[in-house]
N, C-alpha and C. Protein backbone atom coordinates (compact mmCIF):
# COMPACT_ATOMS: atom_id res chain seq x y z
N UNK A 1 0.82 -1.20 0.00
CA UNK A 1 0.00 0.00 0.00
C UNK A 1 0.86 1.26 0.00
N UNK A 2 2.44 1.10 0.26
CA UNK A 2 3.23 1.85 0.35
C UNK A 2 2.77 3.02 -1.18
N UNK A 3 2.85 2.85 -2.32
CA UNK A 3 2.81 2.97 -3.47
C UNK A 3 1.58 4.26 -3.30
N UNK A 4 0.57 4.27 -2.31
CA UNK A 4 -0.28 5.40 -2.61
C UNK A 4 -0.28 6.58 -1.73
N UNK A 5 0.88 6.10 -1.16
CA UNK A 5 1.13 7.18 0.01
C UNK A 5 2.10 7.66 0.07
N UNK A 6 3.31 6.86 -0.90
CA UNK A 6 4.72 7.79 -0.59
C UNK A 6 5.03 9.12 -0.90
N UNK A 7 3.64 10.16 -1.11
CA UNK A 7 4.03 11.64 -1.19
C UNK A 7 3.37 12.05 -0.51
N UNK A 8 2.55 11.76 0.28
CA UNK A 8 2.01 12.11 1.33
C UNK A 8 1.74 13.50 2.25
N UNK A 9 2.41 14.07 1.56
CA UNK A 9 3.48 15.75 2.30
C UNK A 9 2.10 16.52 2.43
N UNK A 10 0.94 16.27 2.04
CA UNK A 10 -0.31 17.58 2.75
C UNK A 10 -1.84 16.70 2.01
N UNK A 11 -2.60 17.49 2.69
CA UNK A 11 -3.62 16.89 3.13
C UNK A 11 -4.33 16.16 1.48
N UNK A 12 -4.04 17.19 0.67
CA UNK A 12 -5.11 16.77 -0.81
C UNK A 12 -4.04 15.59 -0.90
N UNK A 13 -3.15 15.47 -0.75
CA UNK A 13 -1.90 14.41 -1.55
C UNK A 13 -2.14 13.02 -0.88
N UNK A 14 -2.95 13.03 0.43
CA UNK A 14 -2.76 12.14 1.35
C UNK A 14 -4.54 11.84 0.95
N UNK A 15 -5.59 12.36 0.94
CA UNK A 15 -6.43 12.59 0.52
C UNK A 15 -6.75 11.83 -0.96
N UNK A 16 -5.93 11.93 -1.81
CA UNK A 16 -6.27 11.28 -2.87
C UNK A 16 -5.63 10.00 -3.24
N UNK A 17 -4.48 9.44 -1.93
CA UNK A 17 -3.81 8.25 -1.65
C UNK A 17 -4.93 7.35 -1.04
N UNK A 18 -5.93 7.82 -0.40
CA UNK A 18 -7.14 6.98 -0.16
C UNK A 18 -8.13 6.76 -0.72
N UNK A 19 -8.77 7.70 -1.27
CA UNK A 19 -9.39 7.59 -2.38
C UNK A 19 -8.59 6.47 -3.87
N UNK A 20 -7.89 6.32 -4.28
CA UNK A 20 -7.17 5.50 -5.08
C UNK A 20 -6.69 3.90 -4.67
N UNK A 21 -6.50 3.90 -3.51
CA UNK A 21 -6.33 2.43 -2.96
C UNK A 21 -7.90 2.23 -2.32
N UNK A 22 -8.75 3.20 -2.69
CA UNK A 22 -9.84 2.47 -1.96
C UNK A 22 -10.45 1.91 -3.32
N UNK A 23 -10.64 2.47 -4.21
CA UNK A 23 -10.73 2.56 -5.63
C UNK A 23 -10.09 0.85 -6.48
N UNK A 24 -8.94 0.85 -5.86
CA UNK A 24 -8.08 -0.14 -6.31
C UNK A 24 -8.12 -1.87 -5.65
N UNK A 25 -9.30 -1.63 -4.61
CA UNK A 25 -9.62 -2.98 -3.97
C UNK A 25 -9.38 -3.06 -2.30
N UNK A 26 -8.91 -2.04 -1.89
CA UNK A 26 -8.46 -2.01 -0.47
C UNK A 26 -9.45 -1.61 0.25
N UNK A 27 -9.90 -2.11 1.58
CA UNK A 27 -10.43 -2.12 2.51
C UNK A 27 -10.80 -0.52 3.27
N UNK A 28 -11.46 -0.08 3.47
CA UNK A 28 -11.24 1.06 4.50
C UNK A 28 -10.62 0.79 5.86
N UNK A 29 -11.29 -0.28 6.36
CA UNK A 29 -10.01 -0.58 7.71
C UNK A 29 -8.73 -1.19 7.34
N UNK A 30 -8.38 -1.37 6.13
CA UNK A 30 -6.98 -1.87 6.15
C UNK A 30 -6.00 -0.18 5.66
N UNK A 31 -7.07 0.45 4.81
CA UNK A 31 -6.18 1.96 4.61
C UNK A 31 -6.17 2.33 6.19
N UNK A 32 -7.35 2.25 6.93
CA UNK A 32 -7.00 3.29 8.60
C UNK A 32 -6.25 2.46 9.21
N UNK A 33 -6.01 1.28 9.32
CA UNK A 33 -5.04 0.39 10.00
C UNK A 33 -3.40 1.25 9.33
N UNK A 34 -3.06 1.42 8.01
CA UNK A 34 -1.83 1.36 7.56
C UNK A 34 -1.67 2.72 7.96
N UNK A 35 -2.41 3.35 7.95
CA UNK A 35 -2.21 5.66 8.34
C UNK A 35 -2.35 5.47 9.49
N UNK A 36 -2.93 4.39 10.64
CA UNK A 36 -3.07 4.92 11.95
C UNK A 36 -4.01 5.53 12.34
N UNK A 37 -5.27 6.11 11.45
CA UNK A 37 -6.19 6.87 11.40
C UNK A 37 -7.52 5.80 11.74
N UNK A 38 -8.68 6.29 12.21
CA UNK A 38 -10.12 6.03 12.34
C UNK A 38 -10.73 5.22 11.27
N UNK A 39 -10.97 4.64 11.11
CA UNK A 39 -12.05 3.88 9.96
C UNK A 39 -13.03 5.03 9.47
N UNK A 40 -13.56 5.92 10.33
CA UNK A 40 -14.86 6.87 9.52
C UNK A 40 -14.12 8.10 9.13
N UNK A 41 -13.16 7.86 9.64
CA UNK A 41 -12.01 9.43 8.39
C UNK A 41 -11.86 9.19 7.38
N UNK A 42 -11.65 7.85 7.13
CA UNK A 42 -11.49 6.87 5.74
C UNK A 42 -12.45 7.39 4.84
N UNK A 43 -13.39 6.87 5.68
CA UNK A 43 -14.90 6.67 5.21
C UNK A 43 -15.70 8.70 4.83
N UNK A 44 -14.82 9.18 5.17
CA UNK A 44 -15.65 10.23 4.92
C UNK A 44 -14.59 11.18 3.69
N UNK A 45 -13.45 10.73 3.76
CA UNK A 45 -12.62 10.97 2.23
C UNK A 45 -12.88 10.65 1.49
N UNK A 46 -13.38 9.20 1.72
CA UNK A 46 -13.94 8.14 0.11
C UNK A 46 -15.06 8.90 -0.13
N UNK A 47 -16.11 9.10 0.64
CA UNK A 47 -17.66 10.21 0.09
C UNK A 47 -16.97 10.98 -0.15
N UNK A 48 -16.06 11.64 0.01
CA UNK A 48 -15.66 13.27 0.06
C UNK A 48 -16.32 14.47 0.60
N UNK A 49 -16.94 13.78 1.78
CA UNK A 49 -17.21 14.38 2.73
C UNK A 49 -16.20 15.46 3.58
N UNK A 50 -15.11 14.93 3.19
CA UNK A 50 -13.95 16.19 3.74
C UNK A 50 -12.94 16.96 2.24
N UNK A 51 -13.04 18.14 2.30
CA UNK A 51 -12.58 18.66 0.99
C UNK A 51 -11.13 18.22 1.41
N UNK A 52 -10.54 18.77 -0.45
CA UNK A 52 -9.30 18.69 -0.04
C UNK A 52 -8.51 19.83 0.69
């Protein structure tokens, strides 16, 4: 999962690293497991419920 995150440096960049591995077959608790982050932060990037 390394691959959608290694630029990571601000929020849209990190933002569209989840959106794309979520896109690509990955789990929402396996993206918040690998960032360390909440499952419904996940979940509210993938709606885009949080701008960039």
């Amino acid at each position: 999962m390394e691959e959608y995150f290694f630029e990571c440096e601000n929020k849209e960049a990190c933002n569209n690293g989840i959106r794309d591995a979520f896109e690509d077959g990955y789990k929402q608790s396996k993206i918040a497991r690998y960032l360390k982050r909440l499952t419904g932060l996940i979940s509210m990037v993938i709606g885009n419920k949080i701008e960039d």
